[in-house]
Protein backbone atom coordinates (compact mmCIF):
# COMPACT_ATOMS: atom_id res chain seq x y z
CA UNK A 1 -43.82 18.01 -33.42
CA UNK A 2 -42.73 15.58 -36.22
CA UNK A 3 -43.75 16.82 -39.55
CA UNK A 4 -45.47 14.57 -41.41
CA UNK A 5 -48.46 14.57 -39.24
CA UNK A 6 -49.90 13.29 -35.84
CA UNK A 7 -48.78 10.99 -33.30
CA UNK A 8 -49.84 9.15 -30.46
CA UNK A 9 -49.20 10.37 -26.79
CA UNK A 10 -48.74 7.86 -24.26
CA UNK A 11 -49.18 9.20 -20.81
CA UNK A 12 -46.96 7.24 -17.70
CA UNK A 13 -47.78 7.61 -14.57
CA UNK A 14 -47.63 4.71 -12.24
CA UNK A 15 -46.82 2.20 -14.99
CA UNK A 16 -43.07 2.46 -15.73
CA UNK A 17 -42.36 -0.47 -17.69
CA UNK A 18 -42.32 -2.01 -21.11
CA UNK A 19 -43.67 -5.44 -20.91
CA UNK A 20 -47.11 -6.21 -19.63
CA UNK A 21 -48.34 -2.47 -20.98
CA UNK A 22 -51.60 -2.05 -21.72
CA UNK A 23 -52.00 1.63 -23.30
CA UNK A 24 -48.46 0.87 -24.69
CA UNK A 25 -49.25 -2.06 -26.59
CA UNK A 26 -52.78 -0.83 -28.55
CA UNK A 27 -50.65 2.05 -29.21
CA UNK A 28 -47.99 0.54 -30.63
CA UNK A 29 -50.60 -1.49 -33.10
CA UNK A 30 -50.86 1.38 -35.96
CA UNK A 31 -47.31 2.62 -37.41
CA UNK A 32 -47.84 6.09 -36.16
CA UNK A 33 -44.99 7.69 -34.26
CA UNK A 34 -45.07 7.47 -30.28
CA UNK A 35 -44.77 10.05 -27.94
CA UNK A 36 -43.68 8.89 -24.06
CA UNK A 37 -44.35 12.09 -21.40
CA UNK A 38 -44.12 11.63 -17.65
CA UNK A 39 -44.93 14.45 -15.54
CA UNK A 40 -43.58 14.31 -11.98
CA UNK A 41 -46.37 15.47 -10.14
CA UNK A 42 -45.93 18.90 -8.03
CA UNK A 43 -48.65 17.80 -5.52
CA UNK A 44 -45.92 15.33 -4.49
CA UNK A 45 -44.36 17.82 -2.85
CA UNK A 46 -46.49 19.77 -1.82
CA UNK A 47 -47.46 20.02 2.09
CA UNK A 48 -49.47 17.88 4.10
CA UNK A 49 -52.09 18.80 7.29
CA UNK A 50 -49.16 17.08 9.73
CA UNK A 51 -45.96 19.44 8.55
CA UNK A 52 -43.90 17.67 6.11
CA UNK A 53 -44.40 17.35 2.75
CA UNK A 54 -46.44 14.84 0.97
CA UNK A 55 -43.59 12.89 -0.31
CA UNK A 56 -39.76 12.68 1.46
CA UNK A 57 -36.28 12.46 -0.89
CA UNK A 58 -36.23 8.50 -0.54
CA UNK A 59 -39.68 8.03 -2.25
CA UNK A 60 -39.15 10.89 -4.80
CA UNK A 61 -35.19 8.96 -5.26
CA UNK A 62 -37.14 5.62 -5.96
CA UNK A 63 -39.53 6.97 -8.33
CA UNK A 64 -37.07 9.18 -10.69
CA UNK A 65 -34.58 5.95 -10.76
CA UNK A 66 -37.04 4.14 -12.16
CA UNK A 67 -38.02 7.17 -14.67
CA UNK A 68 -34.34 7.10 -15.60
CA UNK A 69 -34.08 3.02 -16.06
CA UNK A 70 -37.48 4.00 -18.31
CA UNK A 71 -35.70 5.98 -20.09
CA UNK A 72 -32.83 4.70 -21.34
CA UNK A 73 -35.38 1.58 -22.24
CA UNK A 74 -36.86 3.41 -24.96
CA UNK A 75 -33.82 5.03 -25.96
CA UNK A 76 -32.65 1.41 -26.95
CA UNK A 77 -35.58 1.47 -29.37
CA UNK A 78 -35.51 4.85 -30.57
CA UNK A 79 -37.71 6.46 -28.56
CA UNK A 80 -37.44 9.47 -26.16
CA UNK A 81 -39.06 9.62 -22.68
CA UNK A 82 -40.24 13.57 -22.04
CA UNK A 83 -40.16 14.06 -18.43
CA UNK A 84 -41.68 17.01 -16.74
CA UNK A 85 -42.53 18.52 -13.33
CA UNK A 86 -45.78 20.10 -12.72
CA UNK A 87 -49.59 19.26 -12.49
CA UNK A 88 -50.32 16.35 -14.81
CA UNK A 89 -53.21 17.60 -16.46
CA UNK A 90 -52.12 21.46 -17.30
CA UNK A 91 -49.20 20.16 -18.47
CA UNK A 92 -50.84 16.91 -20.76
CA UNK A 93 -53.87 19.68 -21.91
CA UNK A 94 -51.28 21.98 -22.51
CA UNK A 95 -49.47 19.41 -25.28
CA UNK A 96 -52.61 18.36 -26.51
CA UNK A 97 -53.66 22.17 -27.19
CA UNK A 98 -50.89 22.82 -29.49
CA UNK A 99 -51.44 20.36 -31.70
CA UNK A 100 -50.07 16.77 -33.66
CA UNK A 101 -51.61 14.55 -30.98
CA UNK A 102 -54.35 12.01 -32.32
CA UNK A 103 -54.90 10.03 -29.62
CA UNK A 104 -53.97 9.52 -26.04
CA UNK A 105 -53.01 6.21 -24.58
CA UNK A 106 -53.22 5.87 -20.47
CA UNK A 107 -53.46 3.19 -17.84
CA UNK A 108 -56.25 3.58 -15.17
CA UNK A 109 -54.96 4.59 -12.05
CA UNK A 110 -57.40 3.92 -8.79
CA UNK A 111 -56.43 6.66 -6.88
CA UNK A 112 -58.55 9.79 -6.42
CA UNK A 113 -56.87 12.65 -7.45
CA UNK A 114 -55.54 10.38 -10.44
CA UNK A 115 -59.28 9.53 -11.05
CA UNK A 116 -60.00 12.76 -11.50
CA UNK A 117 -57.32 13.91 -13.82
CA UNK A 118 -57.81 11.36 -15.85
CA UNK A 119 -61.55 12.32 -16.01
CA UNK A 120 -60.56 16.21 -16.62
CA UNK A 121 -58.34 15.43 -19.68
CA UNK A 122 -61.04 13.23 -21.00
CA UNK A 123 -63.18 15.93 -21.00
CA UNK A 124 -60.81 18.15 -22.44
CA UNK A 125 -59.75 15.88 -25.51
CA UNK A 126 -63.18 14.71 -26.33
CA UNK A 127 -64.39 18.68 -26.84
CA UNK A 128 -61.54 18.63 -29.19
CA UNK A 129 -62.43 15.55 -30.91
CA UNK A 130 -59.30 13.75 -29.88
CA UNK A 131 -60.06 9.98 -28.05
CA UNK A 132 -58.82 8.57 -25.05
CA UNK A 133 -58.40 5.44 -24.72
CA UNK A 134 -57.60 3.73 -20.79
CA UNK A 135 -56.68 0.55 -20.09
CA UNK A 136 -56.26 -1.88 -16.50
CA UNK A 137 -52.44 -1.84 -16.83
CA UNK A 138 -51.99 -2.07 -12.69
CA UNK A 139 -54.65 -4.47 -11.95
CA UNK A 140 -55.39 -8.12 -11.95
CA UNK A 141 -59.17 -7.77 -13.18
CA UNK A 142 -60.78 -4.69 -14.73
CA UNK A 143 -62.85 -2.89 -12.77
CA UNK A 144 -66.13 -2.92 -14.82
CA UNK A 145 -65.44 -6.60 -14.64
CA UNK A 146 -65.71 -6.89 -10.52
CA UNK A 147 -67.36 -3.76 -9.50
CA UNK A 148 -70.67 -5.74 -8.96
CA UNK A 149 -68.83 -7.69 -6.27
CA UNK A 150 -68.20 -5.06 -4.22
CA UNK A 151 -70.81 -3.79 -1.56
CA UNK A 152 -71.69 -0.08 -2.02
CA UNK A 153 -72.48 -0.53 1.44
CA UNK A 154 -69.04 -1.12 3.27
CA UNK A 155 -68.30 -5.20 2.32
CA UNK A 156 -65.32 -6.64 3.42
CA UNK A 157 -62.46 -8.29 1.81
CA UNK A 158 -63.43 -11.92 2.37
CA UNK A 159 -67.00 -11.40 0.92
CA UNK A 160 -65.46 -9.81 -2.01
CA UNK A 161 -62.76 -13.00 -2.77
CA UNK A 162 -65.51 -15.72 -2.40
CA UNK A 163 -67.70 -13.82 -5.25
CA UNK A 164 -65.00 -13.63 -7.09
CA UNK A 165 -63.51 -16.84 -6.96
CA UNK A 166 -67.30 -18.46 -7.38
CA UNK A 167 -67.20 -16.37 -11.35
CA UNK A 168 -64.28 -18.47 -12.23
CA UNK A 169 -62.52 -14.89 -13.31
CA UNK A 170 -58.80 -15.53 -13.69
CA UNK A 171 -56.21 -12.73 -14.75
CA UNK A 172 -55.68 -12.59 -18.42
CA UNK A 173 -51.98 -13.61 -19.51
CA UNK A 174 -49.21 -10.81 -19.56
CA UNK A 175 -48.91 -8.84 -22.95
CA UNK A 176 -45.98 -9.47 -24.93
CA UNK A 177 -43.69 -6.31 -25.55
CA UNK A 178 -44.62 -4.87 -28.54
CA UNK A 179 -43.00 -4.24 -31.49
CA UNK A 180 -41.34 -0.57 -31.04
CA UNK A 181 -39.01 -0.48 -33.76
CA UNK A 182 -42.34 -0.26 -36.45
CA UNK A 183 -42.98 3.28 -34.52
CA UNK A 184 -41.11 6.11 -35.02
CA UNK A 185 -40.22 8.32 -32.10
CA UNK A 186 -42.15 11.58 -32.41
CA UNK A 187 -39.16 14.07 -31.25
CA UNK A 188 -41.14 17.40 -30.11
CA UNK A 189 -38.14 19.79 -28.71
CA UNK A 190 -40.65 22.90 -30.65
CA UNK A 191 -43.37 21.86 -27.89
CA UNK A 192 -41.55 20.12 -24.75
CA UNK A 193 -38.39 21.73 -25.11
CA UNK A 194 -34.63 20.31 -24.41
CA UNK A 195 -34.78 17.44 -23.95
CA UNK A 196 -38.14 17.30 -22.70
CA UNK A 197 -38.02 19.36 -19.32
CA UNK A 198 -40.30 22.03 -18.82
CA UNK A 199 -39.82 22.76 -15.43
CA UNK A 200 -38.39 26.10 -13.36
CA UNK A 201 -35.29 24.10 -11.96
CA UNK A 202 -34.36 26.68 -9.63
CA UNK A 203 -37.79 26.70 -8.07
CA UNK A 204 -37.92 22.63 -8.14
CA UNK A 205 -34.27 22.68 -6.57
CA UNK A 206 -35.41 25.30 -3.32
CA UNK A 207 -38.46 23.46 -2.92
CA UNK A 208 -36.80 19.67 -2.69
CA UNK A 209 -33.90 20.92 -0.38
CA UNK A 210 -31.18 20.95 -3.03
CA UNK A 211 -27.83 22.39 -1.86
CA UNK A 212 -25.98 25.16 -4.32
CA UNK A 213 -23.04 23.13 -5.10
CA UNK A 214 -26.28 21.22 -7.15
CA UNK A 215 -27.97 23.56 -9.01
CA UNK A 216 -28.02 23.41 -12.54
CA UNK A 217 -28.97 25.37 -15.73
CA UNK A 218 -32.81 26.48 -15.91
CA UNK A 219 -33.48 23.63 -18.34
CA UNK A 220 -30.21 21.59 -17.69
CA UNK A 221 -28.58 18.16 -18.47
CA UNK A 222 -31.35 15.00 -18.34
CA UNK A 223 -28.33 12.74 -17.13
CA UNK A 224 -28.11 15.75 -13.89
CA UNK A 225 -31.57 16.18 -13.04
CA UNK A 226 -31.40 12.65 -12.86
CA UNK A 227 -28.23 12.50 -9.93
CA UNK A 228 -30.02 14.91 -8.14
CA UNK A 229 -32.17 11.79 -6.70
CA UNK A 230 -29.62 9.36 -6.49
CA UNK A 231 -27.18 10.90 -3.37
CA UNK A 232 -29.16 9.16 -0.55
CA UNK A 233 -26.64 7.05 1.15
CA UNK A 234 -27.51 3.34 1.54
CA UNK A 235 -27.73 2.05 5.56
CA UNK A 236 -25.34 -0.76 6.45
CA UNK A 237 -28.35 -2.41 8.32
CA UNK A 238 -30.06 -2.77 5.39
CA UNK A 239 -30.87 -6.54 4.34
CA UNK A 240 -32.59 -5.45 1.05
CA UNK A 241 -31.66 -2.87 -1.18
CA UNK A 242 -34.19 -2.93 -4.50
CA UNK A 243 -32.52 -1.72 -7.58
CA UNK A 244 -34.58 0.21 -10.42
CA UNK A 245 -36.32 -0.77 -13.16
CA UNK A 246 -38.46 -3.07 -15.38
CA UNK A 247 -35.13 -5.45 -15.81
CA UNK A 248 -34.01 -5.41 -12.32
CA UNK A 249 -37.74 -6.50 -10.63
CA UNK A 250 -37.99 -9.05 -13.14
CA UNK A 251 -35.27 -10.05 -12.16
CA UNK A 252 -36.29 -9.94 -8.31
CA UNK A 253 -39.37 -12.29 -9.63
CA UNK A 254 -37.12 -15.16 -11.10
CA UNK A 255 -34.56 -15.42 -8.58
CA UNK A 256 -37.08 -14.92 -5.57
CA UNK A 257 -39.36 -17.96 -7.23
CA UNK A 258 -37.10 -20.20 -9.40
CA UNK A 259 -33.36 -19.28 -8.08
CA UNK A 260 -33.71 -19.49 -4.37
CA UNK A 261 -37.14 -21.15 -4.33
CA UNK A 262 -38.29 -18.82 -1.47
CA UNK A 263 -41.49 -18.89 -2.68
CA UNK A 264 -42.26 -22.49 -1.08
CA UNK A 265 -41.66 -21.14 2.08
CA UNK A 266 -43.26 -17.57 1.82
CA UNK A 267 -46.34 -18.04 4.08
CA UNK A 268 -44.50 -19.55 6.96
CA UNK A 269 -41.58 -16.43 6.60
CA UNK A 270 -44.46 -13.73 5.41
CA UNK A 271 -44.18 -12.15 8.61
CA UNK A 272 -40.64 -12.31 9.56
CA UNK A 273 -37.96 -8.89 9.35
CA UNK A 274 -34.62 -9.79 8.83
CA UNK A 275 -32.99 -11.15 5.94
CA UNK A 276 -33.55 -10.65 1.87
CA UNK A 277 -35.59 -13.40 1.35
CA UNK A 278 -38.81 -14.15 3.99
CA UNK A 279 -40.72 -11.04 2.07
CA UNK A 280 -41.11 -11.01 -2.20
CA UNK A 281 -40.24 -7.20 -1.56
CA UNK A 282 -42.08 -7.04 -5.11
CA UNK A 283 -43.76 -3.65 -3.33
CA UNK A 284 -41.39 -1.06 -4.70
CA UNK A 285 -41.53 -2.18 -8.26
CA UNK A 286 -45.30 -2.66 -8.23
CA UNK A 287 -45.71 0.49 -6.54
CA UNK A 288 -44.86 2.35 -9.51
CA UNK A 289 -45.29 -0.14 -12.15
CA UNK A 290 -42.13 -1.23 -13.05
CA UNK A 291 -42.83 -5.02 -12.17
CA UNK A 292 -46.89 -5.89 -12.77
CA UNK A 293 -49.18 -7.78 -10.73
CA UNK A 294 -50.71 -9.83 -13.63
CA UNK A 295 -47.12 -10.85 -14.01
CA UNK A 296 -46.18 -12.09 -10.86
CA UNK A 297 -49.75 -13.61 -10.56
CA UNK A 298 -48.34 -15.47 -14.15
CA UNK A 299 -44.95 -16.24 -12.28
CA UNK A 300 -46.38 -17.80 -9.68
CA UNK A 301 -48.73 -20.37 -11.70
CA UNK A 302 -45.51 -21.63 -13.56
CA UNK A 303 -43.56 -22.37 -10.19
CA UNK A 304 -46.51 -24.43 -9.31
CA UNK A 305 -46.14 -25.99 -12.83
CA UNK A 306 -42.54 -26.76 -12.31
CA UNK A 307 -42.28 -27.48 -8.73
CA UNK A 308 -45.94 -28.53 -7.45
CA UNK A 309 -48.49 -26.26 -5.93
CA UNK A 310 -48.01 -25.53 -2.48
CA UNK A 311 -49.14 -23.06 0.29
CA UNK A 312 -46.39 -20.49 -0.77
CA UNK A 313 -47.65 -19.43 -4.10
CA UNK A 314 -51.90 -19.71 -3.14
CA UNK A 315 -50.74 -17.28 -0.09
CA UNK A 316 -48.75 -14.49 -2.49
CA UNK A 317 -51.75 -14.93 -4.90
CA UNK A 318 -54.35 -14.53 -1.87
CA UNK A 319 -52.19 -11.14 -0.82
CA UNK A 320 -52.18 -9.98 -4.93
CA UNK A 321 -56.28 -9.99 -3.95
CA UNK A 322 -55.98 -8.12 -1.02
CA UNK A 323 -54.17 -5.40 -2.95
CA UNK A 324 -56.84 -5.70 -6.08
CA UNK A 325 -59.74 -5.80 -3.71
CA UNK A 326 -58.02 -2.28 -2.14
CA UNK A 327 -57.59 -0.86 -5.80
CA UNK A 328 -61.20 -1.22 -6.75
CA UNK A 329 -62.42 -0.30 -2.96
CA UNK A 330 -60.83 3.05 -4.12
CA UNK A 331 -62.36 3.41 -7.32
CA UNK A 332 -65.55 2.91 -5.36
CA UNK A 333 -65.18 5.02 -2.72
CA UNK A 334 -62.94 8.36 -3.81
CA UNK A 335 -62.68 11.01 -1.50
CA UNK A 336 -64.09 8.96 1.11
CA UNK A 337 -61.02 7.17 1.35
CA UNK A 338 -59.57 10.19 3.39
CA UNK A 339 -62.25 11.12 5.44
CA UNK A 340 -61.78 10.70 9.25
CA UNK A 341 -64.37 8.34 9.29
CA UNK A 342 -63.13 6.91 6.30
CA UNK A 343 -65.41 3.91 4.44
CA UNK A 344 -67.06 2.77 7.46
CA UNK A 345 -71.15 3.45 8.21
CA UNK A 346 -70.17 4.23 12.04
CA UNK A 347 -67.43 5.95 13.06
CA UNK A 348 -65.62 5.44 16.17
CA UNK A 349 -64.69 8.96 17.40
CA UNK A 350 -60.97 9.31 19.05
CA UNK A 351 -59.66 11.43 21.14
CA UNK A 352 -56.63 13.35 19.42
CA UNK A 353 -53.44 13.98 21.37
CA UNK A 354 -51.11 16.95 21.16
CA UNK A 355 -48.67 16.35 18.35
CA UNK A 356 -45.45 15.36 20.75
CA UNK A 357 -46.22 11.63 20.65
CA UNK A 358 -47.10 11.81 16.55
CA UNK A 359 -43.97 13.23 16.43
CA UNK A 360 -41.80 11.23 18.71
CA UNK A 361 -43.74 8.17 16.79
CA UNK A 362 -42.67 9.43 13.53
CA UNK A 363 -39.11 9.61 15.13
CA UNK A 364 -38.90 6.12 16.39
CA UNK A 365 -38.72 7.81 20.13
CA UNK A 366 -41.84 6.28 21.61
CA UNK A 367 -39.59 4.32 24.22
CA UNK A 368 -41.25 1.11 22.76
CA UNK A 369 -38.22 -0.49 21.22
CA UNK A 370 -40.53 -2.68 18.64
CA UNK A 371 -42.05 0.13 17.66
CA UNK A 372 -38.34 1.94 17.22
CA UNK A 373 -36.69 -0.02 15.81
CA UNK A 374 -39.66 -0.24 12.87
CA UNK A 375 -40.21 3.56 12.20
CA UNK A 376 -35.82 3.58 12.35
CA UNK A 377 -35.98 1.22 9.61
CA UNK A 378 -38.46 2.93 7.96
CA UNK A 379 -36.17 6.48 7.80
CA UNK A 380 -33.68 4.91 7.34
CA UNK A 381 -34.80 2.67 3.99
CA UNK A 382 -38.02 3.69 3.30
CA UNK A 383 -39.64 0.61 3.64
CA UNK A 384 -40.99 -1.84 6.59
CA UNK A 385 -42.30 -5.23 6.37
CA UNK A 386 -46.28 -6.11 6.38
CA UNK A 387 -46.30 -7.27 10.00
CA UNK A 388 -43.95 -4.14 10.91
CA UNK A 389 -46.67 -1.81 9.34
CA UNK A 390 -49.61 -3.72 11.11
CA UNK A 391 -48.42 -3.00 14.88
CA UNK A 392 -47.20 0.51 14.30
CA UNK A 393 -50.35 1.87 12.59
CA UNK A 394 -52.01 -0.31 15.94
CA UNK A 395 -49.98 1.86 18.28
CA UNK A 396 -50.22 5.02 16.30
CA UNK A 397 -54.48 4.37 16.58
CA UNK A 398 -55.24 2.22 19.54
CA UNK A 399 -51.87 3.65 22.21
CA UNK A 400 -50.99 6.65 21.48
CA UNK A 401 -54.67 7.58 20.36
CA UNK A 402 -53.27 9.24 17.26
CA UNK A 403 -55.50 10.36 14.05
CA UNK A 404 -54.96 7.40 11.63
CA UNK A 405 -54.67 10.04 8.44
CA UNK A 406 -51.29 11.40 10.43
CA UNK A 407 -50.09 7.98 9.95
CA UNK A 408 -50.57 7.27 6.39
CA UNK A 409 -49.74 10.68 5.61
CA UNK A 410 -45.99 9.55 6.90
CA UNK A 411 -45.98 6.43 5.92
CA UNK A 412 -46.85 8.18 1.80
CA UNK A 413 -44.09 10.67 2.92
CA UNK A 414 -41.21 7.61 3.53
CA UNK A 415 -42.50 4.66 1.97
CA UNK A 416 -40.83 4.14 -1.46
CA UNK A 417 -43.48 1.60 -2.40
CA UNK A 418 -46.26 3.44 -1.45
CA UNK A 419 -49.78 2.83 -3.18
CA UNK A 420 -52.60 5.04 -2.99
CA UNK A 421 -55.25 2.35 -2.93
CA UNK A 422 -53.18 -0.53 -0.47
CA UNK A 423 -52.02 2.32 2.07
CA UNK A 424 -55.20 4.44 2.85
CA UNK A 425 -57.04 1.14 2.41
CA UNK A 426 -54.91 -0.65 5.17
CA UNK A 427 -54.94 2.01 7.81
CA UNK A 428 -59.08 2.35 7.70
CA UNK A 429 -59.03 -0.91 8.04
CA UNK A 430 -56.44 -0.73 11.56
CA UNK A 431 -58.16 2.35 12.23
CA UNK A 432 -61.45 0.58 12.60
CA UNK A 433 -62.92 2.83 9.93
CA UNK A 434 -62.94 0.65 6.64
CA UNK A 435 -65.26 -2.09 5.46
CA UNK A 436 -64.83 -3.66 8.15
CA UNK A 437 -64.95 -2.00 11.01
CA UNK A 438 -64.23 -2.91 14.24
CA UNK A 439 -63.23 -0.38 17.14
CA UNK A 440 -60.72 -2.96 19.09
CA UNK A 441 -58.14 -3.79 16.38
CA UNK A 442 -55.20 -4.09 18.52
CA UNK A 443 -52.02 -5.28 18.43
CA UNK A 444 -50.16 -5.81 21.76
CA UNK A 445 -46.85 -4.33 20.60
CA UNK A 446 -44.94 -6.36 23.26
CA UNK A 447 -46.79 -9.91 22.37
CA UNK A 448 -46.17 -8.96 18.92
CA UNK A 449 -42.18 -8.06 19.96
CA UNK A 450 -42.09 -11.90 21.64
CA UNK A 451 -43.68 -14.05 18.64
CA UNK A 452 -41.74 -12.46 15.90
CA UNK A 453 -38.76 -10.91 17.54
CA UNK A 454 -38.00 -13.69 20.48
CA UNK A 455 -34.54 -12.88 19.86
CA UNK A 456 -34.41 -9.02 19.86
CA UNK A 457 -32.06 -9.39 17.19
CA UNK A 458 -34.64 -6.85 14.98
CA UNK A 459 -34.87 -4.64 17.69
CA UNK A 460 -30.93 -4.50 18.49
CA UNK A 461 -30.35 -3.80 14.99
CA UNK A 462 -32.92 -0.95 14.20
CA UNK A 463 -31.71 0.60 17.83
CA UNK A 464 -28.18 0.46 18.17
């Protein structure tokens, strides 16, 4: 704890950047020392209902890079990043309870379980007189702004975009980085310990698969713990590989809209699956905040500016609503999210299969070579494109009469931009058990393999 008195604690979670951050900037206002913590969550990996764990080594890879690129961020201005596996709120309580903490800074995250950590430790620090302040740092609109436009009783997405675009709401500007060099870091080794790790490595290390020739020192070397995510070997096949960090999907953002242009052509190539360019592939960085939405929402209004509106940039902003509108549907719903019968008022019963088709589905073995060649890529990369996602969750359902909560289960197991709010919210709505439900939400898988695979190229590729 630094000596000369208290300090405030900001809390990361699914916010990993420095520009466009909410709790970071109020924060940063006062000159009182910061203190960074990110707590890898153990529930992570923890198991699922389905046999496999909640998240796989190329999600839990994607998310610790961009920890690291955090990192060594603030190290350029002083400041340490204390990183920690465990449960979020034992661990945050836990800092707050011994002491030097005056306030705690935190962006709102719409998931449940997030929801209702975020509610425990307010509960906590407000019995010990110590305020918590949250802020919209993932979103385009707060949700105390839009929450009246959303139907308690199961409203749709297209409802939900014409009230909001008859307000005349539009996304408030990015922040500006603040100025970190007028806080001091507030180095804690007394409370967090070496360099900030206060974690049972060898436990961690049986738990994640880790071989000996790996293991390190109870507490260990940051730069290690670190590698330990990084050994996943890269496919050849892949088009796209995303890079970590704040730096590198800003950089995604300017050479996808004003280097290659692509944006002028993204709603005619939205749905394609080859190449680097016909998808943003923003969705890893958003996914755990390293890139934010009210910045590519920012982007996108000053490649109109420069190079005329067109269909391109209205499209990408009318998908940035789809993801709010799922965000706040969260907030709104909570649990109900992963209910079998999910959001909707009537549920469609299904009859559930024995687990050999899940499985050979999860395997890309279905002997549907569209399908295949999708849930390879997804193994193999840990990402799929929109369309990709839309006829696999189909067969999953509406084929193979699978339980949709199987499928997003695997899809938060592999999917290294996988969002809480977007994921569950997509597969009620395939399912037929979200706001708008609908029992017969097919997708041939074979018309689907003709209009945007004519070739087979995709499917020769994610096959061979």
């Amino acid at each position: 704890m630094n000596a000369t008195g208290s300090c405030h604690l900001i809390w990361l979670r699914n916010d990993l950047r420095i520009h466009d951050q909410p709790a970071l900037f109020a924060a940063a206002q006062k000159q009182i020392p910061l203190e960074f913590v990110y707590v890898l969550d153990e529930r992570l990996i923890g198991p699922t209902a389905w046999g496999f764990n909640r998240s796989g080594r190329r999600r839990l890879s994607w998310i610790m890079a961009n920890v690291q690129e955090l990192h060594r961020q603030l190290a350029s201005f002083g400041h340490t990043l204390y990183v920690s596996l465990g449960h979020p709120v034992n661990l945050i309580t836990n800092r707050l309870a011994a002491g030097g903490v005056s306030q705690v800074f935190l962006n709102d995250d719409p998931g449940f379980e997030e929801q209702k950590d975020a509610d425990q430790l307010r509960s906590f620090a407000a019995a010990r007189g110590i305020p918590c302040s949250f802020f919209s740092g993932g979103d385009l609109f707060e949700f105390s702004q839009v929450s009246h436009l959303l139907d308690h009783q199961g409203q749709g997405f297209t409802p939900f975009r014409q009230k909001l675009e008859r307000t005349g709401f539009v996304p408030h500007e990015p922040l500006q980085l603040p100025d970190l060099s007028r806080c001091s870091s507030s180095y804690t080794e007394s409370i967090h310990g070496r360099d900030g790790f206060l974690v049972d490595w060898k436990q961690w290390q049986a738990q994640m698969g880790f071989k000996p020739e790996q293991e390190i020192s109870e507490h260990g070397d940051r730069g290690l713990v670190f590698e330990l995510f990084q050994d996943l070997p890269v496919d050849s096949r892949c088009d796209f590989t995303p890079q970590p960090g704040e730096r590198c999907g800003l950089e995604r953002l300017h050479d996808y809209f004003f280097v290659g242009r692509s944006l002028q052509t993204y709603k005619e190539t939205r749905n394609g699956m080859l190449g680097s360019t016909f998808s943003t592939r923003f969705s890893p960085w958003l996914a755990v905040g390293s890139l934010s939405a009210r910045s590519v929402w920012a982007e996108s209004l000053r490649f109109e500016a420069t190079f005329g509106r067109n269909e391109g940039s209205e499209w990408l902003r009318f998908e940035l609503l789809w993801r709010e509108y799922f965000r706040h549907l969260s907030r709104l719903w909570g649990r109900r999210l992963f209910m079998p019968e999910g959001t909707a008022t009537t549920y469609f019963p299904r009859t559930e299969r024995a687990s050999a088709p899940f499985e050979q589905w999860c395997m890309g073995k279905t002997g549907h070579l569209f399908i295949d060649a999708h849930m390879n890529e997804l193994s193999s990369t840990g990402w799929m494109s929109n369309r990709g996602r839309q006829v696999v969750a189909s067969y999953l359902v509406h084929h193979l009469q699978g339980d949709w909560r199987a499928g997003a289960a695997w899809f938060e197991h592999q999917l290294i931009d996988y969002d809480v709010a977007s994921n569950y919210g997509n597969w009620t709505y395939l399912a037929g058990v979200g706001t708008d439900p609908r029992p017969n939400r097919v997708f041939n898988p074979d018309l689907q393999a003709d209009r945007y695979d004519p070739s087979g190229s995709y499917r020769r590729k994610w096959t061979s």
